[in-house]
Protein backbone atom coordinates (compact mmCIF):
# COMPACT_ATOMS: atom_id res chain seq x y z
CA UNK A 1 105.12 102.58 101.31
CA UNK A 2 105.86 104.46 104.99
CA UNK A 3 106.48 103.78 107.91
CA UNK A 4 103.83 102.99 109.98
CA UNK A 5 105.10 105.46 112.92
CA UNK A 6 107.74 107.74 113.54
CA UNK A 7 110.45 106.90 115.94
CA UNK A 8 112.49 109.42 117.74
CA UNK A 9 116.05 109.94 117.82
CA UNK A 10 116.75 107.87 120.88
CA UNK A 11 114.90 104.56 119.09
CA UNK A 12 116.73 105.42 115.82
CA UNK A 13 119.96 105.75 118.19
CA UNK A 14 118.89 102.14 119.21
CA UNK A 15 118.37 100.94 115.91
CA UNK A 16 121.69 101.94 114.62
CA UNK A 17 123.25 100.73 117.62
CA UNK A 18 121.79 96.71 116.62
CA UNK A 19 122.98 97.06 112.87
CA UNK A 20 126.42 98.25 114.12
CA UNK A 21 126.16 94.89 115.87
CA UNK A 22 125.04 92.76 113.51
CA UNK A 23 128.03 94.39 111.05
CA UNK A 24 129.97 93.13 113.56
CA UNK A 25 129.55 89.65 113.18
CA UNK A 26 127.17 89.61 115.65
CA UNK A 27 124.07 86.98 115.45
CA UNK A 28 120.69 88.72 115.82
CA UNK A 29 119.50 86.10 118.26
CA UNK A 30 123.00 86.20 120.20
CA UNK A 31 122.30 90.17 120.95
CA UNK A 32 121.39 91.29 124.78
CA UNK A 33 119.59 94.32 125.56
CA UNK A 34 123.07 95.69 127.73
CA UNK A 35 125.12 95.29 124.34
CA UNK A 36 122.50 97.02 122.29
CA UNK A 37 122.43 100.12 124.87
CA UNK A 38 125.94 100.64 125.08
CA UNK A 39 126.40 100.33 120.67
CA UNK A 40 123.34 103.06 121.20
CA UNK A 41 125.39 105.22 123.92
CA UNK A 42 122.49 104.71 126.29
CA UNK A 43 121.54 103.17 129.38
CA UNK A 44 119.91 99.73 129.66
CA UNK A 45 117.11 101.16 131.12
CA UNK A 46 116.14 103.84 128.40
CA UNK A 47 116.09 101.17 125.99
CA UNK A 48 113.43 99.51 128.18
CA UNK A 49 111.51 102.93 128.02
CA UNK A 50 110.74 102.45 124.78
CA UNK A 51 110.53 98.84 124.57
CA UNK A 52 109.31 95.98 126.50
CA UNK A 53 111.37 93.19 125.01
CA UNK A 54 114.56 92.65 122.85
CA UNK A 55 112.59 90.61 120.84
CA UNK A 56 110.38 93.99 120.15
CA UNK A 57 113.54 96.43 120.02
CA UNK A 58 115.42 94.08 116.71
CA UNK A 59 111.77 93.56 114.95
CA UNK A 60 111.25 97.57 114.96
CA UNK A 61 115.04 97.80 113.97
CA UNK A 62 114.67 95.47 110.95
CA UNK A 63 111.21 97.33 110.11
CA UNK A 64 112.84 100.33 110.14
CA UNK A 65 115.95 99.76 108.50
CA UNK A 66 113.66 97.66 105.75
CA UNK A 67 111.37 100.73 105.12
CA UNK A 68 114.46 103.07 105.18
CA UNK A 69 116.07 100.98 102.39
CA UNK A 70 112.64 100.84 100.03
CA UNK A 71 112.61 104.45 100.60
CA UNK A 72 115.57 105.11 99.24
CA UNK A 73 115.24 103.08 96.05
CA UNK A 74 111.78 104.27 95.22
CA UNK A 75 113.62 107.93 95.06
CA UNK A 76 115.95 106.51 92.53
CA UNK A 77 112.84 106.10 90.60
CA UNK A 78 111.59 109.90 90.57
CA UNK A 79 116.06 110.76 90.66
CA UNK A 80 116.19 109.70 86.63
CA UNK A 81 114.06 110.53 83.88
CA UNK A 82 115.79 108.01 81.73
CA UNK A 83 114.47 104.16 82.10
CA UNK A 84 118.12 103.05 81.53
CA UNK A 85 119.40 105.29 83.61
CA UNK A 86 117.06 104.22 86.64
CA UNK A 87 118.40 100.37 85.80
CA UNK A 88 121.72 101.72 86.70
CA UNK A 89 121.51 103.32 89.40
CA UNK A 90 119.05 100.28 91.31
CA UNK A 91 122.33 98.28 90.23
CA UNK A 92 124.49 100.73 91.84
CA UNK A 93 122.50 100.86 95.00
CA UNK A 94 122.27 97.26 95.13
CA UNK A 95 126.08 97.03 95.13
CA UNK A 96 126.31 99.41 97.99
CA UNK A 97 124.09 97.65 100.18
CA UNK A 98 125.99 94.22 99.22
CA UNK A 99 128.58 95.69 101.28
CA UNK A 100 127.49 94.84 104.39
CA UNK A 101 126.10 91.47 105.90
CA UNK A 102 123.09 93.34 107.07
CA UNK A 103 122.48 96.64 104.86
CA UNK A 104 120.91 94.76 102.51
CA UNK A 105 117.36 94.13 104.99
CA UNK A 106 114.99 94.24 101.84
CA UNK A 107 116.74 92.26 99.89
CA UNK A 108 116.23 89.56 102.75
CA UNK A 109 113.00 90.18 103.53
CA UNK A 110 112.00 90.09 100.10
CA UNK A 111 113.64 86.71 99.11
CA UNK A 112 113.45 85.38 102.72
CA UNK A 113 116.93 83.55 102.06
CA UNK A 114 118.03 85.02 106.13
CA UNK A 115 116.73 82.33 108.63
CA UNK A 116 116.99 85.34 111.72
CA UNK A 117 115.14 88.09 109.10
CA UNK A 118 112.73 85.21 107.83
CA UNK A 119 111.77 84.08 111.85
CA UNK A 120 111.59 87.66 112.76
CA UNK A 121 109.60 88.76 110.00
CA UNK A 122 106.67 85.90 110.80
CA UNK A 123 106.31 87.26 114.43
CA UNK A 124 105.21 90.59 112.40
CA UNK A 125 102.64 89.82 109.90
CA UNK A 126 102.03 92.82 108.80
CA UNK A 127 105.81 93.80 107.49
CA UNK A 128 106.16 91.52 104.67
CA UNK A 129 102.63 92.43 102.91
CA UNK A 130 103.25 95.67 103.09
CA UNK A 131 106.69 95.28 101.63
CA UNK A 132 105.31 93.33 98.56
CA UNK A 133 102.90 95.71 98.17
CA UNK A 134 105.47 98.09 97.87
CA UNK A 135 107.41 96.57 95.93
CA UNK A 136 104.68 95.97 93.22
CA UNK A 137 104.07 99.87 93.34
CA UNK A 138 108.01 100.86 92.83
CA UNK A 139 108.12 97.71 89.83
CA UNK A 140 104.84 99.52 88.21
CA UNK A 141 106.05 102.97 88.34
CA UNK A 142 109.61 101.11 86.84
CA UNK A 143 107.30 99.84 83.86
CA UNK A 144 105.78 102.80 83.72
CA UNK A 145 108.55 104.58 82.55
CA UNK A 146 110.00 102.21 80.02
CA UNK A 147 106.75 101.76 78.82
CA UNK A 148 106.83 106.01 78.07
CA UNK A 149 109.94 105.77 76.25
CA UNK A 150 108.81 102.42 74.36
CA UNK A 151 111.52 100.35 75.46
CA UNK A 152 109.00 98.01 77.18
CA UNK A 153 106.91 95.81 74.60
CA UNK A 154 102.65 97.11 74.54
CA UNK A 155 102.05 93.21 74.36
CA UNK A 156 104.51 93.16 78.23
CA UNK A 157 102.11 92.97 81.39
CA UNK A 158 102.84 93.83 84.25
CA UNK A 159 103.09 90.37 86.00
CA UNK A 160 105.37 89.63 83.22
CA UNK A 161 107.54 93.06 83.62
CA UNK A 162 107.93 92.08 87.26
CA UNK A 163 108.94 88.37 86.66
CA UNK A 164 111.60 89.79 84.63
CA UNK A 165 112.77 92.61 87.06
CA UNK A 166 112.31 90.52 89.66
CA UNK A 167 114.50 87.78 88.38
CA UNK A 168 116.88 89.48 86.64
CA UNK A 169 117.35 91.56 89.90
CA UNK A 170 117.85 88.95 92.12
CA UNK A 171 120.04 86.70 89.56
CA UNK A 172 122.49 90.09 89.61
CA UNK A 173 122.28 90.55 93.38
CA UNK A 174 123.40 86.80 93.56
CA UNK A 175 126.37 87.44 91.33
CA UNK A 176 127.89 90.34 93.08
CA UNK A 177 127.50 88.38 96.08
CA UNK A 178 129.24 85.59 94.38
CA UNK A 179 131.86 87.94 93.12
CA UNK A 180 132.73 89.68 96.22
CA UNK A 181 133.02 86.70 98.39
CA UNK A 182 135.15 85.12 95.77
CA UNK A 183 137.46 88.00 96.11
CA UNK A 184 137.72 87.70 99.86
CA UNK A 185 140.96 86.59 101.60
CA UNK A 186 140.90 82.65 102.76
CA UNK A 187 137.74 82.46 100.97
CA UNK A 188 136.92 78.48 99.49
CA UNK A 189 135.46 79.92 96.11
CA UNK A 190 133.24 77.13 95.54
CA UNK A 191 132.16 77.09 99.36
CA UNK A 192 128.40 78.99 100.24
CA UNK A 193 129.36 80.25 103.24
CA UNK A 194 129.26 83.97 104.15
CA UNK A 195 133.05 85.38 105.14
CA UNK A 196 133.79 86.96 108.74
CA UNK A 197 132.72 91.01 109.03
CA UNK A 198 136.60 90.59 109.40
CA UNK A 199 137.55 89.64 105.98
CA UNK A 200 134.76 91.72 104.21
CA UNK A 201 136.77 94.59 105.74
CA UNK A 202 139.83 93.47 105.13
CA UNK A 203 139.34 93.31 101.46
CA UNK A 204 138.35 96.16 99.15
CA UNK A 205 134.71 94.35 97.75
CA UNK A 206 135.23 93.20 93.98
CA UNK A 207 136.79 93.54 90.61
CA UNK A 208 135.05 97.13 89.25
CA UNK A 209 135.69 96.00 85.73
CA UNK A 210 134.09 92.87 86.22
CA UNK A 211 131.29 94.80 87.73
CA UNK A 212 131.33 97.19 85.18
CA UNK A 213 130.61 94.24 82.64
CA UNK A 214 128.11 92.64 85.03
CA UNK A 215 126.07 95.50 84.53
CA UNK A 216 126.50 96.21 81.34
CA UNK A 217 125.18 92.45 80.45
CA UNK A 218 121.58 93.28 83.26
CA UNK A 219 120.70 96.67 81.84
CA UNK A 220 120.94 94.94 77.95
CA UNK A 221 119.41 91.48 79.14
CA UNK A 222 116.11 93.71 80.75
CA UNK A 223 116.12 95.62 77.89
CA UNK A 224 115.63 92.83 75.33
CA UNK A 225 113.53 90.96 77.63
CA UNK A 226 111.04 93.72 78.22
CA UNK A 227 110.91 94.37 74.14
């Protein structure tokens, strides 16, 4: 899965500029066009010479950002040669894009839990297709490889290796995000909300032990679910 176009430096200057925003604690429908130049270090009206709209400037930025981020885990795939290995380092990358409110674009895209990603996101209907369809091709060439080291059942389909991937992905991704917000300061543990960009910074993110363990438990709970 690509892009669909190439942007040049001064759009990707914009696009960084809106997730520097949104890190902020900014809302995506709160952003103006003056606040997005001067994140970008450009004038007002250069944005506007390569886009008519805000509306058009965030949906390229979360397009971008969204394709950026499936990019980078479909190398992970061709990284490792070992299926386990490949596990591991999704869960790693996962972690790291936990992080941040709004590093984690895919993820929201894909489970359309984000109101502002899920509204955005329906104005374009051709980014979430495409991003299934992508993510069908990276689960396949996943299977493919545990299927090469038999450490994915012959009598496993595919629809069935991506329910389980799928789930068991999202059920971990869920976790962390339970475990780092627990570990935030003035956090309600039981509460749902999302801490301040404040406190996420103000905290290192979680317990590595316990996040050692976490993963531990996903790469063996895949592995005998897949046999």
């Amino acid at each position: 899965m690509k892009q669909v176009r190439e942007y040049s430096e001064k759009e990707k200057s914009i696009f960084k500029g809106i997730m520097d925003l949104l890190n902020q604690g900014c809302g995506i429908h709160e952003l103006k066009v003056s606040d997005i130049a001067l994140a970008a270090g450009i004038g007002k009206g250069t944005v506007y010479e390569y886009f008519s709209t805000k509306e058009e400037i965030i949906r390229e930025a979360v397009s971008y950002y969204v394709y950026k981020e499936f990019d980078t885990f479909t190398a992970l795939i061709d990284k490792q040669q070992n299926f386990t290995d490949t596990i591991y380092d999704i869960l790693n990358h996962t972690i790291e894009m936990l992080k941040t409110r709004f590093t984690s674009l895919l993820f929201m895209v894909v489970s359309l839990e984000e109101s502002d990603v899920k509204q955005l996101i329906q104005e374009d209907r051709t980014l979430l297709p495409t991003v299934r369809s992508g993510m069908n091709e990276f689960i396949e060439k996943l299977c493919d490889k545990g299927r090469k080291e038999k450490l994915i059942g012959e009598d496993v389909s595919f629809e069935e290796c991506k329910l389980v991937l799928n789930g068991i992905l999202t059920s971990f991704t869920n976790e962390v995000l339970f475990m780092r917000n627990k570990s935030l300061p003035g956090t309600i543990q039981d509460s749902d909300s999302l801490p301040s960009r404040v406190d996420i910074l103000a905290e290192p993110f979680i317990d590595e032990e316990g996040l050692s363990e976490l993963k531990d438990r996903v790469v063996k709970l895949i592995l005998k679910a897949l046999k």
